[in-house]
C-alpha atoms as a PDB file:
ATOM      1  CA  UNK A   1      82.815 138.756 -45.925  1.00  0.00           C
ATOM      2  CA  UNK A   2      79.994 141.686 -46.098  1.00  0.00           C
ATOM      3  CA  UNK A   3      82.582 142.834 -48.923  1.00  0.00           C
ATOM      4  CA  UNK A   4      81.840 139.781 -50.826  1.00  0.00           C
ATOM      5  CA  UNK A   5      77.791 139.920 -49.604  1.00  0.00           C
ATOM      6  CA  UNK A   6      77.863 143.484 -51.090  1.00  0.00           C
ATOM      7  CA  UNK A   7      79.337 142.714 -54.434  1.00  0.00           C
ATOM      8  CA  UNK A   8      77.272 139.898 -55.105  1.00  0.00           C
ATOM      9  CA  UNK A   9      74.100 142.441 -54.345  1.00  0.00           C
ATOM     10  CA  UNK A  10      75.323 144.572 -56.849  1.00  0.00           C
ATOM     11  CA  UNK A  11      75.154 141.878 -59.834  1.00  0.00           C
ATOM     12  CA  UNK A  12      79.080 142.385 -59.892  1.00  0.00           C
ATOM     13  CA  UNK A  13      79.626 138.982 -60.368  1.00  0.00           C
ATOM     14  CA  UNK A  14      76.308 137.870 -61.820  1.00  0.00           C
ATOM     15  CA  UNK A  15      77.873 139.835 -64.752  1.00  0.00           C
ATOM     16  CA  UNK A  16      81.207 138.646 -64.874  1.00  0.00           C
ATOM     17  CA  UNK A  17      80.539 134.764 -63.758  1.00  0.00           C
ATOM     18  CA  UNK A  18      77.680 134.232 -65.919  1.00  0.00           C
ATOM     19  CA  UNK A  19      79.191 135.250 -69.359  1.00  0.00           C
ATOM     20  CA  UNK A  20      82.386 133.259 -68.474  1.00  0.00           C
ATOM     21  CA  UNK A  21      80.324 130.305 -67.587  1.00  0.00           C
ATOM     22  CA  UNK A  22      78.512 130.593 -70.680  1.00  0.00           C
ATOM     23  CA  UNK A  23      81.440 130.722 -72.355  1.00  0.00           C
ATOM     24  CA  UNK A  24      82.889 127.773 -70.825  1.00  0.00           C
ATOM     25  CA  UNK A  25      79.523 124.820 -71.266  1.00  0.00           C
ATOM     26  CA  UNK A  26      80.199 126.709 -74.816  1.00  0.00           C
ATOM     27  CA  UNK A  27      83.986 125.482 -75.203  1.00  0.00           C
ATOM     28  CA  UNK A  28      82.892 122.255 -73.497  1.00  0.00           C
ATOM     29  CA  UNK A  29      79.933 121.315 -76.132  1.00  0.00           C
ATOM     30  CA  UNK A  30      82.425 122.446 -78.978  1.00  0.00           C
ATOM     31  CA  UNK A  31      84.736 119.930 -77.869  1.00  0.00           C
ATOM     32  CA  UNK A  32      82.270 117.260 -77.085  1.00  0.00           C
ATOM     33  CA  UNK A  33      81.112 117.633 -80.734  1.00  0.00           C
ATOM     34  CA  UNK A  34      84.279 117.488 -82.626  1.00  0.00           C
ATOM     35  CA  UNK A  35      85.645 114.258 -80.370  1.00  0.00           C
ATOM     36  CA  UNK A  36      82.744 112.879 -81.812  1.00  0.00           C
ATOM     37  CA  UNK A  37      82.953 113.901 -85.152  1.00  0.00           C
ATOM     38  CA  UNK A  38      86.906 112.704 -85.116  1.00  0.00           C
ATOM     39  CA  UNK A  39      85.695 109.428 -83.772  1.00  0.00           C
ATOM     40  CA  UNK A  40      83.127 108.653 -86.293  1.00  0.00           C
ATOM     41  CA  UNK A  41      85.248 109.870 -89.186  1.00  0.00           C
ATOM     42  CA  UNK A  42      88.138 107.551 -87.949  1.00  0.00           C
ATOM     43  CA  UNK A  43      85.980 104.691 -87.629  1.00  0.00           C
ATOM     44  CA  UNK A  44      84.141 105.124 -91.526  1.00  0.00           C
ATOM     45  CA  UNK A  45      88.038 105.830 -92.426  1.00  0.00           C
ATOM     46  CA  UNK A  46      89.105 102.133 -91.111  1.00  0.00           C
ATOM     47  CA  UNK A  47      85.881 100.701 -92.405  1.00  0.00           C
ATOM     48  CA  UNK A  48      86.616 102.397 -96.023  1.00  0.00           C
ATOM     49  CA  UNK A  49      90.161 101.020 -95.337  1.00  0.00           C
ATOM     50  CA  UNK A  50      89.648  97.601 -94.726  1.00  0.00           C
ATOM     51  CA  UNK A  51      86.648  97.157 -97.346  1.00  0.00           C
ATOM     52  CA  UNK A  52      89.424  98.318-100.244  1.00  0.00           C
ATOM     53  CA  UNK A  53      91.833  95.234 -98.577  1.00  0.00           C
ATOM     54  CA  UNK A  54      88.777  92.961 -98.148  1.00  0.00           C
ATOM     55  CA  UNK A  55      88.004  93.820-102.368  1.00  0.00           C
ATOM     56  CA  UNK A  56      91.848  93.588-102.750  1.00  0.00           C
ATOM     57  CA  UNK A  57      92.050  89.952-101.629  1.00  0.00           C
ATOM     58  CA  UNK A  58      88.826  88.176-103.133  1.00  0.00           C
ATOM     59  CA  UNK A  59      90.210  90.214-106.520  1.00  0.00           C
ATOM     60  CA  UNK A  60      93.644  88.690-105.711  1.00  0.00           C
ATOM     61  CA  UNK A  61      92.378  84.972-104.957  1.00  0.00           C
ATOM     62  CA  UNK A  62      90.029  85.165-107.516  1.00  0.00           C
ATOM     63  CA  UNK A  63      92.541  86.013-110.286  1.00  0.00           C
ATOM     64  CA  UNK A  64      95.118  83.343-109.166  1.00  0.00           C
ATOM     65  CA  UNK A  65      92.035  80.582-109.057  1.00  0.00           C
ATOM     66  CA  UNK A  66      90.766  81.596-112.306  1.00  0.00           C
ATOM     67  CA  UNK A  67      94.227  81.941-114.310  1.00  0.00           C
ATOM     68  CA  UNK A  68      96.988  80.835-111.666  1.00  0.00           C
ATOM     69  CA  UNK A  69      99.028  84.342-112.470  1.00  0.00           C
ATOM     70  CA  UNK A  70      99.662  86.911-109.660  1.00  0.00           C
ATOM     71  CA  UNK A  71      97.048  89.660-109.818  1.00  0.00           C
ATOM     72  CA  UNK A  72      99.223  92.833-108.946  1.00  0.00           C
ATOM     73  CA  UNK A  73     103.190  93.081-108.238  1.00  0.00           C
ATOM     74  CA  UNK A  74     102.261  95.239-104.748  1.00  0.00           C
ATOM     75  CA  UNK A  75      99.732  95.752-102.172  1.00  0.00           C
ATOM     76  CA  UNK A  76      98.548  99.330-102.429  1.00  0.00           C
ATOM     77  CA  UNK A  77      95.962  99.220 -99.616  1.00  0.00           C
ATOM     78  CA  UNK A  78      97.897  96.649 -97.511  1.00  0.00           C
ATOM     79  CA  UNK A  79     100.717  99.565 -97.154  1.00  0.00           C
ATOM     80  CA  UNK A  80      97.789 102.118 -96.973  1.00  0.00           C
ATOM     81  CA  UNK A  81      96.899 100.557 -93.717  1.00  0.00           C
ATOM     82  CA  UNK A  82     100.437  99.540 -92.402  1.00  0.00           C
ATOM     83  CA  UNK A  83     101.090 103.450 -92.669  1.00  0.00           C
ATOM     84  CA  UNK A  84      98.316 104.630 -91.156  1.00  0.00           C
ATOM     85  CA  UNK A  85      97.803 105.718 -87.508  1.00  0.00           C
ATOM     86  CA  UNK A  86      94.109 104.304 -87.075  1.00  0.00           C
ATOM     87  CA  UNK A  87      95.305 100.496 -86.956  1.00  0.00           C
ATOM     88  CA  UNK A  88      97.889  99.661 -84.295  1.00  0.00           C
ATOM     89  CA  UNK A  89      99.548  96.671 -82.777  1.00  0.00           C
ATOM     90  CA  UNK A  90      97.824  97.167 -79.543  1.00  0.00           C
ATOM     91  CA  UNK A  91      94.010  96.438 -81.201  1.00  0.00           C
ATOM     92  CA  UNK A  92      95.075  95.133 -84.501  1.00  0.00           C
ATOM     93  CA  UNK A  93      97.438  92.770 -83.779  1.00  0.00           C
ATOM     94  CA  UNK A  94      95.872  89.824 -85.499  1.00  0.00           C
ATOM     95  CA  UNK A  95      95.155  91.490 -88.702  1.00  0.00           C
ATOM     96  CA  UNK A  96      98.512  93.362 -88.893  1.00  0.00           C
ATOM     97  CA  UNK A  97     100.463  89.973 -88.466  1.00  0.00           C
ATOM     98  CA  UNK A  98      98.162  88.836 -91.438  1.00  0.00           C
ATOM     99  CA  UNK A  99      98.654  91.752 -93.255  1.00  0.00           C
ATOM    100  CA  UNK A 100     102.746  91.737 -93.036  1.00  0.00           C
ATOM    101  CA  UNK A 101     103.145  88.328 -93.478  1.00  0.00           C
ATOM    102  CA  UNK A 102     100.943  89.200 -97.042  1.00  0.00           C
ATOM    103  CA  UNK A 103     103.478  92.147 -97.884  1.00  0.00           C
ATOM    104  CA  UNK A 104     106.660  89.831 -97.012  1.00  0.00           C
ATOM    105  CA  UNK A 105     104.872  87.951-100.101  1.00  0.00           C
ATOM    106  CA  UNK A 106     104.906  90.681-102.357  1.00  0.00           C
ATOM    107  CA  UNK A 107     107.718  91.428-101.320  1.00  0.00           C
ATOM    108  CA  UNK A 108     109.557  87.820-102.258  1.00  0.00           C
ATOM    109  CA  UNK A 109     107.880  88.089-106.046  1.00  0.00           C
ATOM    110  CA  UNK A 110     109.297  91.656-106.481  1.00  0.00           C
ATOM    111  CA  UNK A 111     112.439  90.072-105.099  1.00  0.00           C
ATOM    112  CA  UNK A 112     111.950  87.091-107.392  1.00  0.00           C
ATOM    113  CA  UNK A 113     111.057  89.525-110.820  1.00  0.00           C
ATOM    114  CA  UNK A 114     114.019  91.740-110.310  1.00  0.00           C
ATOM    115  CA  UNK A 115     116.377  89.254-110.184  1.00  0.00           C
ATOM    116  CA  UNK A 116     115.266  87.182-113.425  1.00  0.00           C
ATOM    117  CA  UNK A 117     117.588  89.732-115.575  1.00  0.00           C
ATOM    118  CA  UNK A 118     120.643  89.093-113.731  1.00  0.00           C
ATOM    119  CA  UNK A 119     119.596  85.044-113.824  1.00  0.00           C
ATOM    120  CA  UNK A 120     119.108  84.915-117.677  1.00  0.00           C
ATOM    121  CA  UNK A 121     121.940  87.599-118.683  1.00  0.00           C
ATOM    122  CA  UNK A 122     124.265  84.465-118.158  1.00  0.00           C
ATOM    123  CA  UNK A 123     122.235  81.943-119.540  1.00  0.00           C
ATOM    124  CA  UNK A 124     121.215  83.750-122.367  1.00  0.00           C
ATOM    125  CA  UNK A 125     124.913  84.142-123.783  1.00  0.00           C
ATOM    126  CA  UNK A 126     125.602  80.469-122.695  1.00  0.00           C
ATOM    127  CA  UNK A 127     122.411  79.425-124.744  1.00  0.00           C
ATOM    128  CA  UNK A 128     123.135  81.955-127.983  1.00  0.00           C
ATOM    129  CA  UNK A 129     126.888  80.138-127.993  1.00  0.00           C
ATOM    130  CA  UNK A 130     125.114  76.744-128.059  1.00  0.00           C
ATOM    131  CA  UNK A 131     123.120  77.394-131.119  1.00  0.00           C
ATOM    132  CA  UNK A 132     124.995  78.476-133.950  1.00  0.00           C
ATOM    133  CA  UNK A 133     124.415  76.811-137.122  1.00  0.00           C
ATOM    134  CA  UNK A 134     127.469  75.883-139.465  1.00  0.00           C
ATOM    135  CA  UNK A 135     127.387  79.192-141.320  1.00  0.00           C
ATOM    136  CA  UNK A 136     128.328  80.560-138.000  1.00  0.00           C
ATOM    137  CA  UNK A 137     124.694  82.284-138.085  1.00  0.00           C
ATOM    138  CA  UNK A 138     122.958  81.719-134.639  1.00  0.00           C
ATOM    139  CA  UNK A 139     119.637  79.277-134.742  1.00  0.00           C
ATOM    140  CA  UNK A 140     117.124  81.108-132.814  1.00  0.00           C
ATOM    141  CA  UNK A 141     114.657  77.976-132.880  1.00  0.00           C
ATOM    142  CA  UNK A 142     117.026  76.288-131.194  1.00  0.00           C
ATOM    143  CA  UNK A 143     117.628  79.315-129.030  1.00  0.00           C
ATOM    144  CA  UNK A 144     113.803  79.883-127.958  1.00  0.00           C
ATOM    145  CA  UNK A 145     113.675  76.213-127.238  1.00  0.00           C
ATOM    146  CA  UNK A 146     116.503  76.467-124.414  1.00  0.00           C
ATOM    147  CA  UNK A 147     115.654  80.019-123.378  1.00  0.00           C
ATOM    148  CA  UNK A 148     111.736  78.638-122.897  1.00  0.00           C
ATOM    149  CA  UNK A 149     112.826  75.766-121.251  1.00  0.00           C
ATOM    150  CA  UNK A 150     115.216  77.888-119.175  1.00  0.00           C
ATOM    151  CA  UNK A 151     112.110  80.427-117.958  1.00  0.00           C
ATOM    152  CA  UNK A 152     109.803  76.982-117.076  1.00  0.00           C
ATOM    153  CA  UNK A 153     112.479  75.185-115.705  1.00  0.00           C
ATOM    154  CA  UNK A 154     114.079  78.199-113.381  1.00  0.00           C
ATOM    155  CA  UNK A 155     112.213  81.285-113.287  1.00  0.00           C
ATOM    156  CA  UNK A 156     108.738  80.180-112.785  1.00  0.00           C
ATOM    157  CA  UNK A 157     108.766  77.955-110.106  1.00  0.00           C
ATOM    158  CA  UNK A 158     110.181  80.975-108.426  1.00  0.00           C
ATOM    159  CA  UNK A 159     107.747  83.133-108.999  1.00  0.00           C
ATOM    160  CA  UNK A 160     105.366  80.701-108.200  1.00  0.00           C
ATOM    161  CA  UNK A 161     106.763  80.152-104.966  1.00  0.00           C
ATOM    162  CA  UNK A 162     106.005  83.770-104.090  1.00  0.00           C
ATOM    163  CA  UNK A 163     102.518  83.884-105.726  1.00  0.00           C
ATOM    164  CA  UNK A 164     102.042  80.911-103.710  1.00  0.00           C
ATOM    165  CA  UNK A 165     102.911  82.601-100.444  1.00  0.00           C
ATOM    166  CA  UNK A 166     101.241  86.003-100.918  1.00  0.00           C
ATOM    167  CA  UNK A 167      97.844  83.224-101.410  1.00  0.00           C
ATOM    168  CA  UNK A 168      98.295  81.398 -98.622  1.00  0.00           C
ATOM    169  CA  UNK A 169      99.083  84.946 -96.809  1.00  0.00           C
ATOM    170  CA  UNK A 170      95.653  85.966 -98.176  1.00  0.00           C
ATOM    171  CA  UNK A 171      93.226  83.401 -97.192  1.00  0.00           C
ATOM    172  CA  UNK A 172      93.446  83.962 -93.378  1.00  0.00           C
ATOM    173  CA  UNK A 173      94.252  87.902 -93.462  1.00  0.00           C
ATOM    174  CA  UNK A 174      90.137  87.930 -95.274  1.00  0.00           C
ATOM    175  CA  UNK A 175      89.039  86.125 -92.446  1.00  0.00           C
ATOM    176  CA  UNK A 176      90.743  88.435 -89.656  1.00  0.00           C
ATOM    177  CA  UNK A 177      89.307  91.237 -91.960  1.00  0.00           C
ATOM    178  CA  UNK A 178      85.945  90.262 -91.662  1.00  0.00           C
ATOM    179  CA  UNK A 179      86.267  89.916 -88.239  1.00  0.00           C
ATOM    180  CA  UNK A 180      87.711  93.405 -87.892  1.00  0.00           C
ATOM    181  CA  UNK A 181      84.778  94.684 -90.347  1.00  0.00           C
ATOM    182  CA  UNK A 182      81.845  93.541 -88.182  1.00  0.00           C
ATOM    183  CA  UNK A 183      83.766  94.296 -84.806  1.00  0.00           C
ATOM    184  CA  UNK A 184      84.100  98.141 -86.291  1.00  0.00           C
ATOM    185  CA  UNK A 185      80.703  98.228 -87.755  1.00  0.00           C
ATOM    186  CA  UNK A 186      79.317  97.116 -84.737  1.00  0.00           C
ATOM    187  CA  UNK A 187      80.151  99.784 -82.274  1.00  0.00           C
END
């Protein structure tokens, strides 16, 4: 003990400690600083996130109101978010639901595109073999008539089945993101 009492009188470990302590409330604030700085980057990142899927949606129910076509054939933002680590199921469970059941929409119209070819490959030689004229030339009035009447009859209710869907998708998943928005915004 007067070993201790002795080296503490000599400024021993005034010298050492203090520097190391220094050091150390140094490291701490350092720290303190960038979890904040992480924290309010990942919160404007979510915010910029879900104001590009907010702008998405209007743009996407606006189009289909206006014109009653599909906007885009895939949801560039809507995977930007499914992808990213910020939004999870544990405190965006709502909003994710919204937001899958929205790509399972795009998802059916890609589905739906894609297979038109291997729908009118068939139909197209079936409908060329119905038109010929009697010089054994092919009537392509005739032709265009069946082949439009085809597309209305087959391939567009299809894809407006699925345009449909990603719509109805879209209408709640901008209310959840509004929610989201001023629940973010407000902490």
């Amino acid at each position: 003990m007067d070993w201790l009492m002795s080296v503490w009188k000599s400024g021993v470990i005034g010298s050492v400690a203090m520097p190391l302590i220094a050091v150390f409330i140094g490291w701490f604030l350092a720290n303190w600083r960038a979890d904040r700085k992480e924290r309010k980057d990942e919160k404007n990142q979510r915010i910029k996130l879900l104001h590009m899927l907010r702008h998405e949606l209007k743009t996407v129910i606006t189009h289909y109101n206006a014109k009653n076509k599909y906007y885009i054939k895939e949801s560039l933002t809507g995977k930007l978010i499914v992808n990213n680590p910020l939004f999870n199921v544990k405190e965006h469970k709502a909003m994710l639901n919204g937001l899958w059941e929205y790509l399972r929409g795009y998802e059916s119209l890609n589905t739906a595109i894609d297979t038109i070819p291997m729908q009118f490959a068939p139909i197209q030689t079936a409908l060329l073999k119905m038109s010929p004229e009697p010089s054994g030339s092919y009537d392509w009035t005739k032709y265009k008539v069946l082949s439009d009447k085809f597309v209305d009859e087959e391939i567009v209710p299809i894809i407006d089945e699925s345009v449909q869907y990603i719509i109805t998708a879209a209408k709640p998943l901008l209310e959840e993101l509004e929610k989201q928005i001023r629940l973010i915004e407000s902490k």
